[in-house]
C-alpha atoms as a PDB file:
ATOM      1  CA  UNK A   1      13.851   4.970   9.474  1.00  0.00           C
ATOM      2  CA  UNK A   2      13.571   7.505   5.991  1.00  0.00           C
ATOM      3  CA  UNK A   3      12.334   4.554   4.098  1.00  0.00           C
ATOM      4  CA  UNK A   4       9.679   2.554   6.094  1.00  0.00           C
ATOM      5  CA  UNK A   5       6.239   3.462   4.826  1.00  0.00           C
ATOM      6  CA  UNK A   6       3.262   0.171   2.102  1.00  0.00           C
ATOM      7  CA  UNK A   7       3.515  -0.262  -0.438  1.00  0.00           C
ATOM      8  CA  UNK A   8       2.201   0.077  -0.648  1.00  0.00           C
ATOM      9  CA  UNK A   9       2.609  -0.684  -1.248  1.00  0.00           C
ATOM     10  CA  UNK A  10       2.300  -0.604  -1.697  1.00  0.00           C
ATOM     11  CA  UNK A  11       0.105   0.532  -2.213  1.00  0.00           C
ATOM     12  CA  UNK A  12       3.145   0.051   1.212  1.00  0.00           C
ATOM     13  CA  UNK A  13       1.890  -2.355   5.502  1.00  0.00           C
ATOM     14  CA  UNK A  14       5.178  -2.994   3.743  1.00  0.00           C
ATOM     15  CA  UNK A  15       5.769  -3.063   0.129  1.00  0.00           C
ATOM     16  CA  UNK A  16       2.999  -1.313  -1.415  1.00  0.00           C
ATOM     17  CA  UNK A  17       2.244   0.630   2.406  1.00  0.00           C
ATOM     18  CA  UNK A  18       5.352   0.143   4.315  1.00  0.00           C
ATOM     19  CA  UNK A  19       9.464  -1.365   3.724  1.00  0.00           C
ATOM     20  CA  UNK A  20      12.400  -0.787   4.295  1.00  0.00           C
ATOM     21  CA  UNK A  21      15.288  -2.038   1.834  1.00  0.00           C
ATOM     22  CA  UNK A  22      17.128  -4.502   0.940  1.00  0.00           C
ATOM     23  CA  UNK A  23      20.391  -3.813  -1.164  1.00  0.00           C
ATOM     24  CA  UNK A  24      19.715  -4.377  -4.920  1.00  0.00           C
ATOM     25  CA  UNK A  25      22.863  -6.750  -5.028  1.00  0.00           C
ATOM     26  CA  UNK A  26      20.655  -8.918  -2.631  1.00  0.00           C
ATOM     27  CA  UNK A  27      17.392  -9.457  -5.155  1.00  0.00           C
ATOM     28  CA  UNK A  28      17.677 -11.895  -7.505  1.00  0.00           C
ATOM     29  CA  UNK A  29      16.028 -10.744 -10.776  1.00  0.00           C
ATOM     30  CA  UNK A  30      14.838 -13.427 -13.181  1.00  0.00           C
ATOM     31  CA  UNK A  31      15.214 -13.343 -17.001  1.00  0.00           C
ATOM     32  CA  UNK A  32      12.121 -11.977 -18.512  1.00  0.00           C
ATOM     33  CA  UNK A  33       9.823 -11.999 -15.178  1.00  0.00           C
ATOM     34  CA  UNK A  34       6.756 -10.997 -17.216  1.00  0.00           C
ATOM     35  CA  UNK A  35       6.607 -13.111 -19.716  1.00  0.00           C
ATOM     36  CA  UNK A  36       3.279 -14.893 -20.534  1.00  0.00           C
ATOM     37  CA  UNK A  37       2.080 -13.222 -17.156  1.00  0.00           C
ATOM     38  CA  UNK A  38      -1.510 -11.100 -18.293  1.00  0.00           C
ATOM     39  CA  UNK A  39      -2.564  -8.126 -16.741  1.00  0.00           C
ATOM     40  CA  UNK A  40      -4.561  -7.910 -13.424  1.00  0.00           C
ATOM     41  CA  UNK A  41      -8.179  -6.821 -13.510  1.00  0.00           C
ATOM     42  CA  UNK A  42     -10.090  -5.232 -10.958  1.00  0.00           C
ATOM     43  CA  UNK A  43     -13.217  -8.055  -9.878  1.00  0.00           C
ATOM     44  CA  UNK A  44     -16.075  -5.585  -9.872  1.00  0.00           C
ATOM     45  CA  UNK A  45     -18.117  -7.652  -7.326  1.00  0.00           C
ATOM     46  CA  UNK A  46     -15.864  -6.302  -4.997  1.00  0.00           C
ATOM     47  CA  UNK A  47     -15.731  -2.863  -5.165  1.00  0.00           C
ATOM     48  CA  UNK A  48     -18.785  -2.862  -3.421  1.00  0.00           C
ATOM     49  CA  UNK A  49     -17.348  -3.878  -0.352  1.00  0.00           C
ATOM     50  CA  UNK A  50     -13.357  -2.978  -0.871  1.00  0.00           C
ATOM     51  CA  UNK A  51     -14.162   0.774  -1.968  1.00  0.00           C
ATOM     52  CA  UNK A  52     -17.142   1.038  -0.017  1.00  0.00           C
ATOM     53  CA  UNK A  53     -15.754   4.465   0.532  1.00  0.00           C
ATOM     54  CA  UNK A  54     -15.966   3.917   4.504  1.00  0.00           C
ATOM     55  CA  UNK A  55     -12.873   2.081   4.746  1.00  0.00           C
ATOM     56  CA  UNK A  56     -10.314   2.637   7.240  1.00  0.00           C
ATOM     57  CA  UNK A  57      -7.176   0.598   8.683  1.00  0.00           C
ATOM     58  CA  UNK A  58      -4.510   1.217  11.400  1.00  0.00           C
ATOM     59  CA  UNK A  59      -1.646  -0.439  11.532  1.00  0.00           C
ATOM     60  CA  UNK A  60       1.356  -1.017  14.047  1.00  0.00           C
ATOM     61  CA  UNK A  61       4.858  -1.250  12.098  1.00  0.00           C
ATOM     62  CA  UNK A  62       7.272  -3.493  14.158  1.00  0.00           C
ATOM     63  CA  UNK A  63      11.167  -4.691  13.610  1.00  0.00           C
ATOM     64  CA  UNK A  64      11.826  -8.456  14.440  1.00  0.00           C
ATOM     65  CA  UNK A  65      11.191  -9.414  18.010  1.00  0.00           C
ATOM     66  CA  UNK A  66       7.598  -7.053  18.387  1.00  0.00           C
ATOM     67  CA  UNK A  67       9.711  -3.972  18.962  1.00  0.00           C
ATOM     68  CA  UNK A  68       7.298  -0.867  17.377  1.00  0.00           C
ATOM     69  CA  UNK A  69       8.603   1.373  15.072  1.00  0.00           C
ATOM     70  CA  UNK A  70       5.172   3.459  13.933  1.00  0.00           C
ATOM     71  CA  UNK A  71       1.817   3.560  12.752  1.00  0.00           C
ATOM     72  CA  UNK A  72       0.107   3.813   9.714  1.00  0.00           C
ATOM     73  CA  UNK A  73      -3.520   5.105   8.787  1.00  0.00           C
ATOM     74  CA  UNK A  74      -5.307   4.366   5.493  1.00  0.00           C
ATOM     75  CA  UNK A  75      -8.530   5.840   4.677  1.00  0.00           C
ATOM     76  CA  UNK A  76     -10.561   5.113   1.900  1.00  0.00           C
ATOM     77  CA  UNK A  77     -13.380   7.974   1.327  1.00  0.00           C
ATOM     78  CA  UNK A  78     -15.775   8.414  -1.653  1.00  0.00           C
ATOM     79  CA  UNK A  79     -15.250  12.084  -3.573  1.00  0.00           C
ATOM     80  CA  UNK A  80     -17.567  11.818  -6.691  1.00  0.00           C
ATOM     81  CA  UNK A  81     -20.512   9.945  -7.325  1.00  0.00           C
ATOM     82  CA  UNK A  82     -21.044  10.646 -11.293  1.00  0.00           C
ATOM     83  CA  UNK A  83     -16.993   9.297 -12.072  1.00  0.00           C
ATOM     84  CA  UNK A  84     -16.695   6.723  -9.333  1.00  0.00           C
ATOM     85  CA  UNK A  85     -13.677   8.754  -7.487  1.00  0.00           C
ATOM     86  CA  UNK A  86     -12.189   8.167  -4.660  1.00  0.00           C
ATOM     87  CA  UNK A  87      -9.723   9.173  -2.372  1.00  0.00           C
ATOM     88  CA  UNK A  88      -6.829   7.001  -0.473  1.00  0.00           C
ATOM     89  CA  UNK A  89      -5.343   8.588   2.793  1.00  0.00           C
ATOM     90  CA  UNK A  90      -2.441   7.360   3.888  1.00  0.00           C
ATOM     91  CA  UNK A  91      -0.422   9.079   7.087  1.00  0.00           C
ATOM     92  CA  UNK A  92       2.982   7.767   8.037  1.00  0.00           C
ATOM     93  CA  UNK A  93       4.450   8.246  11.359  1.00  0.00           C
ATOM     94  CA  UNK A  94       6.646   7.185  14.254  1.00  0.00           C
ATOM     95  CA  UNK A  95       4.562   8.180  17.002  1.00  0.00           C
ATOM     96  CA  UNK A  96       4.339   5.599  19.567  1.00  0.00           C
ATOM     97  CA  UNK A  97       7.838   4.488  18.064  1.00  0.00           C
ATOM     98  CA  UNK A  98      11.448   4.130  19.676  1.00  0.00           C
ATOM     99  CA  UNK A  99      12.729   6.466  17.309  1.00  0.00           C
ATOM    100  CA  UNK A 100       9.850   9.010  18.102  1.00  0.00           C
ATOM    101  CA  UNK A 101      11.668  11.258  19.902  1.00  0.00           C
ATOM    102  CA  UNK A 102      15.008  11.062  17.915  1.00  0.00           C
ATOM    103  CA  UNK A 103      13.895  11.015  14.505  1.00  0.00           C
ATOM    104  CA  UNK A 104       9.874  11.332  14.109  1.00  0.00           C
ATOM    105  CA  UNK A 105       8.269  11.332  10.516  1.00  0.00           C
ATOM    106  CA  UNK A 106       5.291  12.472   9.801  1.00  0.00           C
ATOM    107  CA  UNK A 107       4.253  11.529   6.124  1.00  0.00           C
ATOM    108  CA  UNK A 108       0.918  12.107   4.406  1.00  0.00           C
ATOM    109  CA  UNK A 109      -0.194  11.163   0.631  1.00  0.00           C
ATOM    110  CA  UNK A 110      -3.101  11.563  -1.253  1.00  0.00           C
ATOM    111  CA  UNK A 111      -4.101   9.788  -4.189  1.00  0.00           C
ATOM    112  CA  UNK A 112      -7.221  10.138  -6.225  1.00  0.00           C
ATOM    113  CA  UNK A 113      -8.493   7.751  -8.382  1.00  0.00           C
ATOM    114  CA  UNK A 114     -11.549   7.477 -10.430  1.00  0.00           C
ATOM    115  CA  UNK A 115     -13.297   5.000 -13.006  1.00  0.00           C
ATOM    116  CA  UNK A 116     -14.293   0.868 -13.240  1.00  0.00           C
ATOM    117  CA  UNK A 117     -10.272   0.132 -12.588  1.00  0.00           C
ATOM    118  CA  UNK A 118      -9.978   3.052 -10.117  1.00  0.00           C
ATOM    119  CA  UNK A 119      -7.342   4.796 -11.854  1.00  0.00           C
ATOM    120  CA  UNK A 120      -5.383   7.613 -10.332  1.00  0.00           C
ATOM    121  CA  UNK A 121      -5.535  11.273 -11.436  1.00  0.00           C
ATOM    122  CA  UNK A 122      -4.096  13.096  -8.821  1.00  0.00           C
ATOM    123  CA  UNK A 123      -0.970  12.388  -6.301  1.00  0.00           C
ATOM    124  CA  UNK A 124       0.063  14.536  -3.396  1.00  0.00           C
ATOM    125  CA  UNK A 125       2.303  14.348  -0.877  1.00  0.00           C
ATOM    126  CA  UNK A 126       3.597  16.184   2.495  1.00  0.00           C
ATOM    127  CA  UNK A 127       7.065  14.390   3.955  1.00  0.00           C
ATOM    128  CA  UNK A 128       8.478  15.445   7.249  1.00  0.00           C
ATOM    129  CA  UNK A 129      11.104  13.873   8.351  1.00  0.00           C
ATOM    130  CA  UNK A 130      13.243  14.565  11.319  1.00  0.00           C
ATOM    131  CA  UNK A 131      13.914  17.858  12.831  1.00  0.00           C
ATOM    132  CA  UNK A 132      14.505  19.824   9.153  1.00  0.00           C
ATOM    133  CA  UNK A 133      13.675  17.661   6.256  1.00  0.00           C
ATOM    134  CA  UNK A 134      10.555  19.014   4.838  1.00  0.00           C
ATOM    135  CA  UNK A 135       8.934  18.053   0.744  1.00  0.00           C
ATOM    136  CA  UNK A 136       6.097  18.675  -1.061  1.00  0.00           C
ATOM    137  CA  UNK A 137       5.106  16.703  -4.238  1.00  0.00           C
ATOM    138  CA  UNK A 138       2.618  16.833  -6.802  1.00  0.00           C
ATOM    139  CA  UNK A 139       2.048  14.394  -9.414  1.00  0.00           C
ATOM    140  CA  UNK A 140      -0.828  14.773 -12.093  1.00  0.00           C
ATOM    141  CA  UNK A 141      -1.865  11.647 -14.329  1.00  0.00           C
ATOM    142  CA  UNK A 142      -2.985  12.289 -17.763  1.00  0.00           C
ATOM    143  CA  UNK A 143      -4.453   8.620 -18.195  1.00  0.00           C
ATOM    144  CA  UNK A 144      -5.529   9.781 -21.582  1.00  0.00           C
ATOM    145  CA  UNK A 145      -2.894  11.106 -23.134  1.00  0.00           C
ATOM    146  CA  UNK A 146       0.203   8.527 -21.694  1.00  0.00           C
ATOM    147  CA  UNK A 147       1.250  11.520 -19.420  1.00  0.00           C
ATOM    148  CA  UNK A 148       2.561  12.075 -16.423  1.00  0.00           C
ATOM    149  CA  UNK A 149       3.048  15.943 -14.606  1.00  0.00           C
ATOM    150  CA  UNK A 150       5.417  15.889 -11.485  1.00  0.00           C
ATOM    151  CA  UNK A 151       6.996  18.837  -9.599  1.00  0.00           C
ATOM    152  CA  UNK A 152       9.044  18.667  -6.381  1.00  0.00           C
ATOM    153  CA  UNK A 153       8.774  21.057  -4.364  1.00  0.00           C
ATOM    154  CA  UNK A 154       8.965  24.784  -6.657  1.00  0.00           C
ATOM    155  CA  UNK A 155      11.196  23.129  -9.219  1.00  0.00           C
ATOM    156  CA  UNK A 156       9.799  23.200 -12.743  1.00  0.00           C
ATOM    157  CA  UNK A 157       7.016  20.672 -13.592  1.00  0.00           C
ATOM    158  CA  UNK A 158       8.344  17.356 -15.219  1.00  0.00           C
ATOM    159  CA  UNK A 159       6.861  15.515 -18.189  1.00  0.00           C
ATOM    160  CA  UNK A 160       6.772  11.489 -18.659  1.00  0.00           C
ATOM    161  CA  UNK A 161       5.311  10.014 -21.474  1.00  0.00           C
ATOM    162  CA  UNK A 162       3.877   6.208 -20.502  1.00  0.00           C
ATOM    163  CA  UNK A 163       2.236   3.537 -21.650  1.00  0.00           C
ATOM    164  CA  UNK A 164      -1.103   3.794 -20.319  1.00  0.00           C
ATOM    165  CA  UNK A 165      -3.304   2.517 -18.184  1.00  0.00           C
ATOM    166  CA  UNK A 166      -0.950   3.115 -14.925  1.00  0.00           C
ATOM    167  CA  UNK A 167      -1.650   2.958 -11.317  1.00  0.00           C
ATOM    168  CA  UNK A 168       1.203   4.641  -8.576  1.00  0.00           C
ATOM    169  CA  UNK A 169       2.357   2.954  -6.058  1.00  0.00           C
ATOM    170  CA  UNK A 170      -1.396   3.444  -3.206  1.00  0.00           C
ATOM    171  CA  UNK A 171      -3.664   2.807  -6.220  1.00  0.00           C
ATOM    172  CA  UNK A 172      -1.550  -0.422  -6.992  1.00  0.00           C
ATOM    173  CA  UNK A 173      -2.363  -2.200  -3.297  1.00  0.00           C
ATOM    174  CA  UNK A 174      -5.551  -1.276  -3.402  1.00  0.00           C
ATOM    175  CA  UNK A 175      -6.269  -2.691  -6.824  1.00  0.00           C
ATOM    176  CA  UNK A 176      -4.353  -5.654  -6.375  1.00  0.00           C
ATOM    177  CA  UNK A 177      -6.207  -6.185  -3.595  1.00  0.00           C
ATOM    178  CA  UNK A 178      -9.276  -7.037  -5.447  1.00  0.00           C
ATOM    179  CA  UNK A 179      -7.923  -8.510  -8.271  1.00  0.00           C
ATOM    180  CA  UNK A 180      -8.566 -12.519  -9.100  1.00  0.00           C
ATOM    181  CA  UNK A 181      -6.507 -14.271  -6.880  1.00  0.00           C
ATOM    182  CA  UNK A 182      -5.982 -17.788  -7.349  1.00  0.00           C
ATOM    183  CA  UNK A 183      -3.116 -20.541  -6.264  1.00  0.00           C
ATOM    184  CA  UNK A 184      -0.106 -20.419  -8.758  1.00  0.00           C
ATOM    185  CA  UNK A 185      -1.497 -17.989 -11.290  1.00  0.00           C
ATOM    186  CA  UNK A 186       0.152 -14.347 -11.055  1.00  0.00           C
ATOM    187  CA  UNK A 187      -0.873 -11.387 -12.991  1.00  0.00           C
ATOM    188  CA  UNK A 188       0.587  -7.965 -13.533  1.00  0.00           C
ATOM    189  CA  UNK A 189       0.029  -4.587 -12.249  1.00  0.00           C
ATOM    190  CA  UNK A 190       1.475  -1.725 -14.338  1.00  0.00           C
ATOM    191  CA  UNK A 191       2.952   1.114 -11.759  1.00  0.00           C
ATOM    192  CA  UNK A 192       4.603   4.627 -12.414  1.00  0.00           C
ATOM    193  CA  UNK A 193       7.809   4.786  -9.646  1.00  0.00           C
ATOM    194  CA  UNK A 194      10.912   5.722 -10.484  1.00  0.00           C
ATOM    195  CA  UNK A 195       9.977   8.148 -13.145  1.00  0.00           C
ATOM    196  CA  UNK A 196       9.114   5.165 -15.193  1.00  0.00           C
ATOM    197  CA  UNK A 197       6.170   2.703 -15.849  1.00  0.00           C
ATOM    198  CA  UNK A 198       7.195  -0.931 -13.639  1.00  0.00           C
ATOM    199  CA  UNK A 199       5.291  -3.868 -14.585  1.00  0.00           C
ATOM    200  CA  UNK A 200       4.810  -5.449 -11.513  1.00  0.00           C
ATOM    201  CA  UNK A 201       3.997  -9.348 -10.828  1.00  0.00           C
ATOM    202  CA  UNK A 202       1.699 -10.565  -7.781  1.00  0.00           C
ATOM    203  CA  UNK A 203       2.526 -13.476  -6.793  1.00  0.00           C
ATOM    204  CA  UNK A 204      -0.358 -15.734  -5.251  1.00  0.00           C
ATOM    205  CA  UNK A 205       1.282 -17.855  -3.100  1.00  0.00           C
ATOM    206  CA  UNK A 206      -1.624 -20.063  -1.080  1.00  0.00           C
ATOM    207  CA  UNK A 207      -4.162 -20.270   1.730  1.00  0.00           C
ATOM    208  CA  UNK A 208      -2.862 -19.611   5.076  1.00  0.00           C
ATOM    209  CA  UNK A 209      -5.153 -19.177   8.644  1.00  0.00           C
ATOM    210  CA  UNK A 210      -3.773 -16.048  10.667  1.00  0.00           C
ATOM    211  CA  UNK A 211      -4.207 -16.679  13.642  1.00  0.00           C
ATOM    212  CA  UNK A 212      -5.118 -13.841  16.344  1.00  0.00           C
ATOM    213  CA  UNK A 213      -5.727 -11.337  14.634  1.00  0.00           C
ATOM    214  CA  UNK A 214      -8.035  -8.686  15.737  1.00  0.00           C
ATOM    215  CA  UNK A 215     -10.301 -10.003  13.040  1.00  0.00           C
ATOM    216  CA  UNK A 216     -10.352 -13.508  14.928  1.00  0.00           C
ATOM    217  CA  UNK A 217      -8.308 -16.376  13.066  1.00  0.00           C
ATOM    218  CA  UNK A 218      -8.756 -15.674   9.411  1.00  0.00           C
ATOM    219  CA  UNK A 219      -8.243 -17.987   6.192  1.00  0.00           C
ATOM    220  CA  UNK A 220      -6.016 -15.848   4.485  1.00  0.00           C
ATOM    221  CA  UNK A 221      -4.371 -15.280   0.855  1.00  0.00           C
ATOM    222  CA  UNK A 222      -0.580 -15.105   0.749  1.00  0.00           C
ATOM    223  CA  UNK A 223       0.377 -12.549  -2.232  1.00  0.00           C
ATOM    224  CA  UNK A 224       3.816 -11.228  -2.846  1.00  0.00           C
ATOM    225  CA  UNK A 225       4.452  -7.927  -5.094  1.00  0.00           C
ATOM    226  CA  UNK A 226       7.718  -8.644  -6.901  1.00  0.00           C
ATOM    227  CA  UNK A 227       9.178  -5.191  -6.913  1.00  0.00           C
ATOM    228  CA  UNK A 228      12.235  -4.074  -8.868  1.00  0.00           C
ATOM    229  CA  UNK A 229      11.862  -0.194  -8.083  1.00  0.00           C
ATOM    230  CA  UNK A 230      12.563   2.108  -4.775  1.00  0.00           C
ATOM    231  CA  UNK A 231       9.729   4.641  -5.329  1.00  0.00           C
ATOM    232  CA  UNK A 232       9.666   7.135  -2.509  1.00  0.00           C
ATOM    233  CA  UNK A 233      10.332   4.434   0.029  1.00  0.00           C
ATOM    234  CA  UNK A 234      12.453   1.772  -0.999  1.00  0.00           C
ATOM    235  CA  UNK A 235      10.781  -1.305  -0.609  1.00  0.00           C
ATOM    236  CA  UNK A 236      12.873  -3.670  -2.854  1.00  0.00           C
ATOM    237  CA  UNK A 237      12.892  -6.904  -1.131  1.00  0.00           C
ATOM    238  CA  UNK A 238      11.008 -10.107   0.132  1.00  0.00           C
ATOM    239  CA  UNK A 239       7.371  -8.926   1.312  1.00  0.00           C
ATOM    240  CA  UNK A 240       4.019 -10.871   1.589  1.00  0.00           C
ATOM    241  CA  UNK A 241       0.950  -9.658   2.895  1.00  0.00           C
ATOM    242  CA  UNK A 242      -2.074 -11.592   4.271  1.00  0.00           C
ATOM    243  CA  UNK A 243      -5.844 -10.869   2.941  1.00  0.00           C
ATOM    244  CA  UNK A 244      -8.770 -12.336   4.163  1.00  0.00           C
ATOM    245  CA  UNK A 245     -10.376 -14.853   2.069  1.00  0.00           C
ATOM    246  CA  UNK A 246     -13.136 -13.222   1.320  1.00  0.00           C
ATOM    247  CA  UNK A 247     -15.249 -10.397  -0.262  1.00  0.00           C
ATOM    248  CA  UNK A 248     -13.720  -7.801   2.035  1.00  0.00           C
ATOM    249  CA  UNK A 249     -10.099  -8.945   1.021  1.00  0.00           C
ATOM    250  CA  UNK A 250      -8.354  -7.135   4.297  1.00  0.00           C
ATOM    251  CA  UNK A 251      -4.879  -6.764   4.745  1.00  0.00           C
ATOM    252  CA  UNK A 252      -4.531  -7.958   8.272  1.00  0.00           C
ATOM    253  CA  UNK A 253      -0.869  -9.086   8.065  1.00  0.00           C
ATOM    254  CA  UNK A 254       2.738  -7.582   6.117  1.00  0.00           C
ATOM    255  CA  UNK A 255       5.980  -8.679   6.532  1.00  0.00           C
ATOM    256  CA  UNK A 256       9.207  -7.802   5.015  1.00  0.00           C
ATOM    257  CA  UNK A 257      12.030  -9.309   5.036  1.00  0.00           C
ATOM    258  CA  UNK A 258      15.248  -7.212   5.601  1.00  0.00           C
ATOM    259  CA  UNK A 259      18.811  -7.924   5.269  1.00  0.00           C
ATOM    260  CA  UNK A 260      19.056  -8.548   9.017  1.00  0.00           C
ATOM    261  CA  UNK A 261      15.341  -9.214  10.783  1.00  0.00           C
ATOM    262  CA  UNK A 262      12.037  -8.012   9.085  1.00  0.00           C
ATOM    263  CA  UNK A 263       9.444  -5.571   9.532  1.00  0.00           C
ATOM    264  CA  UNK A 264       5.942  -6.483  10.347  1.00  0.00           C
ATOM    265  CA  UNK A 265       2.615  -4.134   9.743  1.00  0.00           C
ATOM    266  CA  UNK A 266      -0.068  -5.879  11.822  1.00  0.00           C
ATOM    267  CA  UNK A 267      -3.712  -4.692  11.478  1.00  0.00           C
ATOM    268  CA  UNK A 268      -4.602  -2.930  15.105  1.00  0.00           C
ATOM    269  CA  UNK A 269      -8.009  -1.413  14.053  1.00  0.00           C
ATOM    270  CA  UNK A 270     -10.429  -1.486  11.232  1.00  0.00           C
ATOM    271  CA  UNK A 271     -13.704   0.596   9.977  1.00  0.00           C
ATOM    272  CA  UNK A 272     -16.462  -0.510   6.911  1.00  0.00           C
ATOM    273  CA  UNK A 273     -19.966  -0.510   7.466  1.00  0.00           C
ATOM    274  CA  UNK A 274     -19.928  -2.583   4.449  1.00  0.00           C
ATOM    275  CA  UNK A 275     -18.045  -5.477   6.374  1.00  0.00           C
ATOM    276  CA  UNK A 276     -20.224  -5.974   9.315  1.00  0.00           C
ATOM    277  CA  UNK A 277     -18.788  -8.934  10.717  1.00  0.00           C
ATOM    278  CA  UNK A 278     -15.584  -7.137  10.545  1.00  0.00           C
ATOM    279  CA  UNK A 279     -16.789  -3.651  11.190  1.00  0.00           C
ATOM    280  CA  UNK A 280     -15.000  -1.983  14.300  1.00  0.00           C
ATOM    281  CA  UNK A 281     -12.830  -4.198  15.085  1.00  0.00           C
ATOM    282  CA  UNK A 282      -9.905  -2.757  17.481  1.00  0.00           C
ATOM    283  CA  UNK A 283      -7.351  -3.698  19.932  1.00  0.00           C
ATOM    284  CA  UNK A 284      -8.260  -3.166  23.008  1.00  0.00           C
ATOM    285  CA  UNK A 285      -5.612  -0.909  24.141  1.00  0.00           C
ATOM    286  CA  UNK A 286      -6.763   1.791  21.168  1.00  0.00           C
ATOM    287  CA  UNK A 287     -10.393   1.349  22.909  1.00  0.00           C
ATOM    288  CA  UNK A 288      -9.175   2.298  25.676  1.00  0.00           C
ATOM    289  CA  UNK A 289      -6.913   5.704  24.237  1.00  0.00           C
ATOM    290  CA  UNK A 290     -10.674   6.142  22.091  1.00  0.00           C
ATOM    291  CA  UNK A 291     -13.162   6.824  25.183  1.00  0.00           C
ATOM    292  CA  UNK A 292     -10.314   9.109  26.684  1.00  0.00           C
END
């Protein structure tokens, strides 16, 4: 249960909001994965609507079979008008879980980002973890000057030097997110993890409808990260997540495939005045723990 989060991814859902691992033996790595793949770039059109700055998700994270695990809540909020920050929320957790009571995690990271590609500048996070497992991280991006500042904890800060621009591992989903996404064509995301810069590749894998989600049944775009790091979480592994085909480009769906099973991140509610016909959508048992 340490490593479920997502990417995300992930940015980790799963991946880039929320995996667990696979053992590296079990990922087949593929000679020069980058080659003649470009660089992903953020489609301004939809920033409007995808960093709205009202944006929020809730997830249920379930093993195979529908048994629930946790939650996860992502919040998108706007911080600074004049340098286009923002700030992603992300809180991890088992409550409502079957390992609640036995082992319960309570996660929360902060990332702010700022700028046309929505860059970050600033990464914090507060892990706790069973009864006595307790971090705090700090990581400070100098975009400018191919730095990176980290410090664990009270140990002394730690300097990487990186080809810049970088995203970490929340900024990555949510650019992705709104990056061109067409049939057959992937493109690459550049991501600090692992004390290192990653190059990942999105893979755009089709059109799919999901059907019944809390959205309704959605056309959907099936993109897979192809991730060679662990991160905080290790999310190495077979993951695919499902966006709505269109300008809003929700996650409603993330699975991950595990050794044995897979994990599932299904969207339960979702918040952005700036997606009306989406806008406060929720399951109806969550409307029913709301008006208590």
């Amino acid at each position: 249960m340490k490593h479920f989060l997502f990417v995300l991814a992930g940015i980790s859902v799963v991946s880039w909001l929320m995996a667990i691992s696979v053992s590296a033996e079990n990922v087949v790595k593929p000679e020069n994965p980058t080659k003649g793949i470009d660089f992903g770039i953020i489609d301004q059109s939809l920033l409007a609507t995808a960093y709205s700055g009202r944006e929020k998700f809730r997830y249920d994270v379930s093993y195979t079979g529908g048994l629930k695990l946790g939650e996860l809540y992502l919040e998108l909020d706007k911080i600074d008008e004049a340098t286009d920050g923002y700030t992603i929320h992300a809180r991890v957790t088992t409550d409502n879980g079957m390992f609640s009571k036995i082992y319960p995690i309570e996660d929360v990271h902060v990332t702010k980002v700022s700028g046309p590609q929505r860059l970050p500048f600033h990464y914090e996070v507060w892990q706790k973890e069973g009864r006595n497992y307790e971090a705090h991280r700090v990581t400070r991006y100098q975009q400018n000057k191919g730095k990176i500042l980290y410090q664990h904890n009270e140990k002394p800060v730690e300097v990487f030097e990186v080809k810049t621009p970088i995203q970490n591992e929340f900024s990555s989903f949510f650019a992705s997110r709104i990056m061109p996404l067409i049939v057959d064509q992937p493109f690459l995301v550049p991501t600090f993890a692992d004390e290192k810069r990653n190059e990942v590749v999105v893979m755009v894998r089709g059109r799919e409808v999901v059907k019944k989600t809390i959205l309704g049944d959605v056309e959907a775009m099936v993109v897979e990260p192809i991730m060679e790091f662990s991160g905080l979480y290790d999310k190495r592994g077979d993951t695919a997540i499902w966006y709505t085909d269109d300008e809003c480009r929700i996650p409603v769906l993330v699975n991950s495939k595990l050794v044995l099973g897979s994990l599932t991140a299904k969207l339960v509610a979702y918040s952005n005045p700036a997606c009306p016909q989406y806008h406060g959508a929720i399951l109806e048992k969550y409307n029913k723990e709301d008006e208590r």
